[in-house]
PDB file of N, CA and C in Angstrom:
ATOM      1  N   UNK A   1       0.841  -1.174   0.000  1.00  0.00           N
ATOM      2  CA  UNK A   1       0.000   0.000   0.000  1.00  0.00           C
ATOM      3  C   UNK A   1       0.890   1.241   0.000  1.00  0.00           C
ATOM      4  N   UNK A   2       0.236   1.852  -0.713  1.00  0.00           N
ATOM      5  CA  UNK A   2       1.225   3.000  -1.092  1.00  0.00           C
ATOM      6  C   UNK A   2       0.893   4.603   0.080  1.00  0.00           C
ATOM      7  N   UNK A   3       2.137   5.427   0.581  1.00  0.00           N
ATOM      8  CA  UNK A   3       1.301   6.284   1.708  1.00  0.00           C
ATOM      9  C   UNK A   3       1.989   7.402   1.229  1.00  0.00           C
ATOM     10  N   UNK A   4       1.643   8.729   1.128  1.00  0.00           N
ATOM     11  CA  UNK A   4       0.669   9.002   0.897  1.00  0.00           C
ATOM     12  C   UNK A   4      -0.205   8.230  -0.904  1.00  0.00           C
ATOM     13  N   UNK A   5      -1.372   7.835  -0.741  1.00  0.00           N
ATOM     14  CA  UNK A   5      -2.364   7.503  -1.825  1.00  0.00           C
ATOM     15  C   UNK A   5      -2.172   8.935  -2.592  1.00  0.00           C
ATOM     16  N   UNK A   6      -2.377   8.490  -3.809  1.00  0.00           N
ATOM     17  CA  UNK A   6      -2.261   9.528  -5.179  1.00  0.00           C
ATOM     18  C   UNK A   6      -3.597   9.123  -5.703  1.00  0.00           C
ATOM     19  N   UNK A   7      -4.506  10.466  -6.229  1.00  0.00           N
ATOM     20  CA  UNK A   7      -5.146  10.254  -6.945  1.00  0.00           C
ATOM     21  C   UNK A   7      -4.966  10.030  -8.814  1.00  0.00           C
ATOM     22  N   UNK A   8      -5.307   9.495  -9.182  1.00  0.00           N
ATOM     23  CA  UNK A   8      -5.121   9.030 -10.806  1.00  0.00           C
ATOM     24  C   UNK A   8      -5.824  10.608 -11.590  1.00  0.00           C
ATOM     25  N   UNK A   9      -6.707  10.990 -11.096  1.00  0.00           N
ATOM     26  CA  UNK A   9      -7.498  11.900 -12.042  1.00  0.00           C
ATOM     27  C   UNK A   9      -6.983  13.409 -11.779  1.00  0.00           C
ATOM     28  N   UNK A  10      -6.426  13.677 -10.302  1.00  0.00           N
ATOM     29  CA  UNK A  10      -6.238  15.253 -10.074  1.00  0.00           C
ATOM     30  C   UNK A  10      -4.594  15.000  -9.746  1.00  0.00           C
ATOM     31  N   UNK A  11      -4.245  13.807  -9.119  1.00  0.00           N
ATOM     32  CA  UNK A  11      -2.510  13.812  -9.090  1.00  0.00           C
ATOM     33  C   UNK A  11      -2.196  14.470  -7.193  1.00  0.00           C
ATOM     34  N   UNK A  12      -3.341  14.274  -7.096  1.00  0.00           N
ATOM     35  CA  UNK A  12      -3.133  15.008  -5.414  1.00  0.00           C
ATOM     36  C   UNK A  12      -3.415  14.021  -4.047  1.00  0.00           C
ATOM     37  N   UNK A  13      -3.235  13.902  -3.234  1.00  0.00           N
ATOM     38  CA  UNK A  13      -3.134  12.728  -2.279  1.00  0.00           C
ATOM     39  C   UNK A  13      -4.148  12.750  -1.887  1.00  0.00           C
ATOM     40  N   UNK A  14      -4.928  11.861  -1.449  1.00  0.00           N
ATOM     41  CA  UNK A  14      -6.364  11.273  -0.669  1.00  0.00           C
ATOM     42  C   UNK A  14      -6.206  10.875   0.182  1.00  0.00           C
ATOM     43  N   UNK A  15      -7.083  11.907   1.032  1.00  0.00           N
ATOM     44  CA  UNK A  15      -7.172  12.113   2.583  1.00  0.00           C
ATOM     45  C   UNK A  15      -8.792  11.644   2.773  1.00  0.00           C
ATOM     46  N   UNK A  16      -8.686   9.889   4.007  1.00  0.00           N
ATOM     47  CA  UNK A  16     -10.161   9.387   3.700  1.00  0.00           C
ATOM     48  C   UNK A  16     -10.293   8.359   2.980  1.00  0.00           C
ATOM     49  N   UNK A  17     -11.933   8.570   2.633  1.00  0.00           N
ATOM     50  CA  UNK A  17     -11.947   7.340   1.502  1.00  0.00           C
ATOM     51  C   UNK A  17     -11.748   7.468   0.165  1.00  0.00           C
ATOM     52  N   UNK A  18     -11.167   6.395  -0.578  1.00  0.00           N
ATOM     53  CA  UNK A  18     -10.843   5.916  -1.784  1.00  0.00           C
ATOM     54  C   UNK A  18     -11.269   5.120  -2.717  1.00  0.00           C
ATOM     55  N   UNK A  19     -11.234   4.796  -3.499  1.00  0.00           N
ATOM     56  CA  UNK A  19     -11.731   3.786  -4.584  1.00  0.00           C
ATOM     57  C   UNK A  19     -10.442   3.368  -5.087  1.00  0.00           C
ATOM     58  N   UNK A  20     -10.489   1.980  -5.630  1.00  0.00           N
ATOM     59  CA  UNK A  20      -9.512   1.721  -6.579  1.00  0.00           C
ATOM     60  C   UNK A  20      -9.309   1.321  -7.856  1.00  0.00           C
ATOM     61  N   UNK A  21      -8.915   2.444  -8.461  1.00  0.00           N
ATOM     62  CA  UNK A  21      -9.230   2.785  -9.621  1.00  0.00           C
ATOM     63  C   UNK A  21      -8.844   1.636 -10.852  1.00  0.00           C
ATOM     64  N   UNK A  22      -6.991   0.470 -10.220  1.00  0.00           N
ATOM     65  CA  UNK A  22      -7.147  -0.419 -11.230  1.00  0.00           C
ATOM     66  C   UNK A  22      -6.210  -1.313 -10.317  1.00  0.00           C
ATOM     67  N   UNK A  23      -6.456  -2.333  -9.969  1.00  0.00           N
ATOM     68  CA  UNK A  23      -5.928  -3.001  -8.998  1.00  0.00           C
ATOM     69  C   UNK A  23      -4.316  -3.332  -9.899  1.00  0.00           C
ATOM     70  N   UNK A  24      -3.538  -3.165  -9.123  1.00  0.00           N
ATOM     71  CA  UNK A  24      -1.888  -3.936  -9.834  1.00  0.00           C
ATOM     72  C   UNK A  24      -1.513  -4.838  -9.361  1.00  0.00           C
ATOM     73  N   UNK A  25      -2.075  -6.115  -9.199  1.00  0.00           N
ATOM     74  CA  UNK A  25      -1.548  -7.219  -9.062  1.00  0.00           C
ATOM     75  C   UNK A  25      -0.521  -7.792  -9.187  1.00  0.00           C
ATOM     76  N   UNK A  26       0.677  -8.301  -9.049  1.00  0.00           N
ATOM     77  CA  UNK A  26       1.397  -8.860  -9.571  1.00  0.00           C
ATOM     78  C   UNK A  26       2.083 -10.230  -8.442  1.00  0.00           C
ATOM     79  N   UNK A  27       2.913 -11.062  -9.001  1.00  0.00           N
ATOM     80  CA  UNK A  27       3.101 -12.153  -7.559  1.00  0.00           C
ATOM     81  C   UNK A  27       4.080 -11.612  -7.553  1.00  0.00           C
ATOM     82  N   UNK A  28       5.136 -10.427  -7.374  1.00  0.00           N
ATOM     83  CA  UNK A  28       6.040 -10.184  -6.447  1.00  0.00           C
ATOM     84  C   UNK A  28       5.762  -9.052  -5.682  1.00  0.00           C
ATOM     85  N   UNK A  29       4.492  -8.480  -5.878  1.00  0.00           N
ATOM     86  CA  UNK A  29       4.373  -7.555  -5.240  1.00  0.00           C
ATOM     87  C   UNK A  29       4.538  -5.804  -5.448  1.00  0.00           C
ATOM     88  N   UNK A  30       4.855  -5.967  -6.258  1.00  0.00           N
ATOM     89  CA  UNK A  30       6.143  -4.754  -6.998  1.00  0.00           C
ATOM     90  C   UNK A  30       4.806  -3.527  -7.532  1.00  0.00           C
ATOM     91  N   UNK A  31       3.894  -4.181  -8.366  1.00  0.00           N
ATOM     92  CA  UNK A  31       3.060  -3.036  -8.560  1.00  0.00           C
ATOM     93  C   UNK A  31       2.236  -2.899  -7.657  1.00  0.00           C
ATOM     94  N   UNK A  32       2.040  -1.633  -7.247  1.00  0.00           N
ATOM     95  CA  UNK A  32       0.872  -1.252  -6.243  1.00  0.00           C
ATOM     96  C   UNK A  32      -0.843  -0.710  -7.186  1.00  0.00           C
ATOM     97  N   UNK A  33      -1.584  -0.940  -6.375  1.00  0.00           N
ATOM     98  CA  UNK A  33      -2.678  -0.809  -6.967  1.00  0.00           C
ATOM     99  C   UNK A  33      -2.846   1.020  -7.178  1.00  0.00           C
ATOM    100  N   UNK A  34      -3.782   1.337  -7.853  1.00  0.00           N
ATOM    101  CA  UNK A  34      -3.734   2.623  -8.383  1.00  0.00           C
ATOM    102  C   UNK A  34      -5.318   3.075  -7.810  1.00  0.00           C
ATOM    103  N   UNK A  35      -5.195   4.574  -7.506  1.00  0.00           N
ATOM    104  CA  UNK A  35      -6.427   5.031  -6.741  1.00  0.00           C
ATOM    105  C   UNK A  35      -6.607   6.295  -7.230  1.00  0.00           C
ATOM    106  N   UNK A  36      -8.188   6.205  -6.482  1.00  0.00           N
ATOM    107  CA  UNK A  36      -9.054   7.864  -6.806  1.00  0.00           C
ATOM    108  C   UNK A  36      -9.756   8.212  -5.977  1.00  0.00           C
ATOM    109  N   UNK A  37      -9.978   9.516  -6.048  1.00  0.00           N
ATOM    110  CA  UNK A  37     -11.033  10.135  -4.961  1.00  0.00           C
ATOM    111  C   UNK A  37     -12.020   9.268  -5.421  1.00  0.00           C
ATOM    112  N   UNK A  38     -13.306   8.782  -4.200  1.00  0.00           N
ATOM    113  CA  UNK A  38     -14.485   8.831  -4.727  1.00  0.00           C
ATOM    114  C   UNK A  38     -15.379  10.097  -5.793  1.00  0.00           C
ATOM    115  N   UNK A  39     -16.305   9.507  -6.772  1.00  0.00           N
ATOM    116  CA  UNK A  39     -17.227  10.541  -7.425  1.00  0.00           C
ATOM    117  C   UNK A  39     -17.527  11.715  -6.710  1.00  0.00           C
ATOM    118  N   UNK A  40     -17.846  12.630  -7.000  1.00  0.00           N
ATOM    119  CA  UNK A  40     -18.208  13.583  -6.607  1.00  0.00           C
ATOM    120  C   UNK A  40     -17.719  13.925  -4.774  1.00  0.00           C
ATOM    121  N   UNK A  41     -16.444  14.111  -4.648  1.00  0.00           N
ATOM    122  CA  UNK A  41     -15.395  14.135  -3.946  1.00  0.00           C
ATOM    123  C   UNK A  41     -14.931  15.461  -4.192  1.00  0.00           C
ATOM    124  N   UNK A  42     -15.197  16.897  -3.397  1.00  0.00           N
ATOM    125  CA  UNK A  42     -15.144  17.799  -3.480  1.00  0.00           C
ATOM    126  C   UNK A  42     -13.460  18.077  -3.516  1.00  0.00           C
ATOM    127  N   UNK A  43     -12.687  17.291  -2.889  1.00  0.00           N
ATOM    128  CA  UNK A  43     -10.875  17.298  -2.946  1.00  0.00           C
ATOM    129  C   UNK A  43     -10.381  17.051  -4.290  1.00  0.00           C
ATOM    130  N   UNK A  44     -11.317  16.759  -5.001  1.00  0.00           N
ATOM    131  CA  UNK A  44     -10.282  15.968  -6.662  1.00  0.00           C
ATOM    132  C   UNK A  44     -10.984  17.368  -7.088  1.00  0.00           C
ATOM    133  N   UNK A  45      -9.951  17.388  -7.548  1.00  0.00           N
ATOM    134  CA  UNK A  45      -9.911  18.626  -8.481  1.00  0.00           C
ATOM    135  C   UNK A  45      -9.625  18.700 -10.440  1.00  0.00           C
ATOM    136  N   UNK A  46      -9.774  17.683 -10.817  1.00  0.00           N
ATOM    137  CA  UNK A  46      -9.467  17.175 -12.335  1.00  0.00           C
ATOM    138  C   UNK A  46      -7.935  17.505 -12.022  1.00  0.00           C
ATOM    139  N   UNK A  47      -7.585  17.109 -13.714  1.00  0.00           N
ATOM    140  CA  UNK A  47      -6.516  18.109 -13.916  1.00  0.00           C
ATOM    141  C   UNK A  47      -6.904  19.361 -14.713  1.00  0.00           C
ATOM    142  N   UNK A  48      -5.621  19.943 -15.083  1.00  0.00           N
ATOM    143  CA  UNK A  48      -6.063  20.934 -15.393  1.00  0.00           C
ATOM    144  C   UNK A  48      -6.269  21.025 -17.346  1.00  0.00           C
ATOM    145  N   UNK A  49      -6.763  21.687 -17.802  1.00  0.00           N
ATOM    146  CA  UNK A  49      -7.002  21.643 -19.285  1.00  0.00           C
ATOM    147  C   UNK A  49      -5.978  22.279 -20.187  1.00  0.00           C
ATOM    148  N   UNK A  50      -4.636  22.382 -19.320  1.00  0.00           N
ATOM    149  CA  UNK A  50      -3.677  23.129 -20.127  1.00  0.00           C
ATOM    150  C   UNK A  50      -2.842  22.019 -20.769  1.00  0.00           C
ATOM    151  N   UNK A  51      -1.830  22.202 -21.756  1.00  0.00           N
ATOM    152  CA  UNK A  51      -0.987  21.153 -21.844  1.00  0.00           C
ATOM    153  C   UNK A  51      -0.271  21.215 -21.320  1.00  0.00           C
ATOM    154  N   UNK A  52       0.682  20.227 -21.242  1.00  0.00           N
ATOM    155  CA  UNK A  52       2.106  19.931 -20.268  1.00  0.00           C
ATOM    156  C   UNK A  52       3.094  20.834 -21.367  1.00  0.00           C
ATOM    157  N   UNK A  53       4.095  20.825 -20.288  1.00  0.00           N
ATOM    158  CA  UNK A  53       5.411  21.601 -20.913  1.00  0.00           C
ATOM    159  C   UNK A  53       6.281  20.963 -21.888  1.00  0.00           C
ATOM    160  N   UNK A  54       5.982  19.335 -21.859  1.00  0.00           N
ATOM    161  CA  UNK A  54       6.507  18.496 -23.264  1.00  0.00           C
ATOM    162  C   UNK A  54       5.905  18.798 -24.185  1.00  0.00           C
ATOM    163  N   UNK A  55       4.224  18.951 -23.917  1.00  0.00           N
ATOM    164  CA  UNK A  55       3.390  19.003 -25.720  1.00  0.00           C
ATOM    165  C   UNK A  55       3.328  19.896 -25.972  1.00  0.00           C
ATOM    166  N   UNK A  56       3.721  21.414 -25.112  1.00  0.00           N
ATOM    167  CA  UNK A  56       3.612  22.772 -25.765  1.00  0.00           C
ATOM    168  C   UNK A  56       5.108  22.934 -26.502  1.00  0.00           C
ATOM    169  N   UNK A  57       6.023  22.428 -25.912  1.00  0.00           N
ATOM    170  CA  UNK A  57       7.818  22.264 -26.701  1.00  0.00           C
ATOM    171  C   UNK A  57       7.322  20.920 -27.971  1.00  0.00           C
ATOM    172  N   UNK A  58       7.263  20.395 -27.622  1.00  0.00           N
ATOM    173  CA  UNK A  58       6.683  19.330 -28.837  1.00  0.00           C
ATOM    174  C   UNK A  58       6.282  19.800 -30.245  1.00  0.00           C
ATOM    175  N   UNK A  59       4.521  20.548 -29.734  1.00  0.00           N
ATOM    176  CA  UNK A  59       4.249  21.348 -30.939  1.00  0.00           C
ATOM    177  C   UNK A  59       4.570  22.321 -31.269  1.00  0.00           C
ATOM    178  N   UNK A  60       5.336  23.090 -30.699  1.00  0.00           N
ATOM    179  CA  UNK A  60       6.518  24.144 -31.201  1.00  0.00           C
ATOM    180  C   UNK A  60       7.318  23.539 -32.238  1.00  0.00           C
ATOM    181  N   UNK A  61       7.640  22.301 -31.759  1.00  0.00           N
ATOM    182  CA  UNK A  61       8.880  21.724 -32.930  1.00  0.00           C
ATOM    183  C   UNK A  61       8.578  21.435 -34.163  1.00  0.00           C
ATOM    184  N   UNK A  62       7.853  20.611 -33.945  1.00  0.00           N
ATOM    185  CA  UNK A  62       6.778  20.319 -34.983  1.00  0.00           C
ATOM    186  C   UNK A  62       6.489  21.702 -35.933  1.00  0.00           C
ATOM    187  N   UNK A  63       5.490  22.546 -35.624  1.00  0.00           N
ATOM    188  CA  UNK A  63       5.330  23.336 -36.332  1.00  0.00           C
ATOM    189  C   UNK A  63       6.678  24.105 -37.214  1.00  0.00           C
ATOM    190  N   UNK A  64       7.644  24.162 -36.269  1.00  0.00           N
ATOM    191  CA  UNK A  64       8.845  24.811 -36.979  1.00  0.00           C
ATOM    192  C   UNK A  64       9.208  23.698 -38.367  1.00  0.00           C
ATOM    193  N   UNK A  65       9.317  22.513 -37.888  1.00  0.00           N
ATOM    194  CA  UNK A  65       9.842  21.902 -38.799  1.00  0.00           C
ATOM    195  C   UNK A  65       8.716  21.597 -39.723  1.00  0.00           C
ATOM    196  N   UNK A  66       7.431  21.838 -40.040  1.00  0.00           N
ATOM    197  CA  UNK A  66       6.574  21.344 -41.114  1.00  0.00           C
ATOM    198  C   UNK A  66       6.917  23.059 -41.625  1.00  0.00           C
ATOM    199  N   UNK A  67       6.562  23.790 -40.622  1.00  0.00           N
ATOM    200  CA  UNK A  67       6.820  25.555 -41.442  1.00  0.00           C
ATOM    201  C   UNK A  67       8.439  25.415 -42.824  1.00  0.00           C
ATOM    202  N   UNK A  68       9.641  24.722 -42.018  1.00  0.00           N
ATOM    203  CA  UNK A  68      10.516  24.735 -42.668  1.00  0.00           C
ATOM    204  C   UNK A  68      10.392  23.514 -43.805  1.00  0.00           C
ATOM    205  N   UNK A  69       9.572  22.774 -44.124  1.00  0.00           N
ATOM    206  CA  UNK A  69       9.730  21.802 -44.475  1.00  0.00           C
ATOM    207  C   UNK A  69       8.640  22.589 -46.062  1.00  0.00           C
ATOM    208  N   UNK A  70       7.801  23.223 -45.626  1.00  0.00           N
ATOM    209  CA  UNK A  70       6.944  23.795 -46.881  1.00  0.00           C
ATOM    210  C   UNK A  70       7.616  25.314 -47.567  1.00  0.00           C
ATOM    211  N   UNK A  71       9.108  25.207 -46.583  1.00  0.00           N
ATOM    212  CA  UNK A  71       9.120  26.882 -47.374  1.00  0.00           C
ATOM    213  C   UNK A  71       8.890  27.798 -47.074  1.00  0.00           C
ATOM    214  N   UNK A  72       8.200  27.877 -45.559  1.00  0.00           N
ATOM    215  CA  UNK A  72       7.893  29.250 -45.309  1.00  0.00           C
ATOM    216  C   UNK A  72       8.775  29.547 -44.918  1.00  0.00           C
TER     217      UNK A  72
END
């Protein structure tokens, strides 16, 4: 069991009760099961709707290189 619990959907620790979101079974033990706030659990907070700092550098690159790739 993992302490502090992480939620899967907001990334923030759960204080209380839990659900488990996908059990990790394994026979050595090694994966721990994965958790979430319960539904309508005023502490989960989603994430947020921005992108991460890889896919905003990502599609920067991208765009440069299709921009350079047509000539502009």
């Amino acid at each position: 069991m993992t302490f502090p619990r992480i939620c899967v959907n907001c990334d923030h620790s759960i204080v209380g009760d839990f659900e488990v979101a996908v059990e990790g079974f394994s026979a050595s033990g090694a994966r721990d099961d994965t958790y979430r706030h319960p539904a309508g659990d005023p502490a989960c907070t989603g994430r947020t709707a921005d992108r991460s700092v890889v896919s905003r550098a990502l599609g920067a690159a991208v765009a440069e290189s299709v921009s350079r790739f047509r000539g502009a």
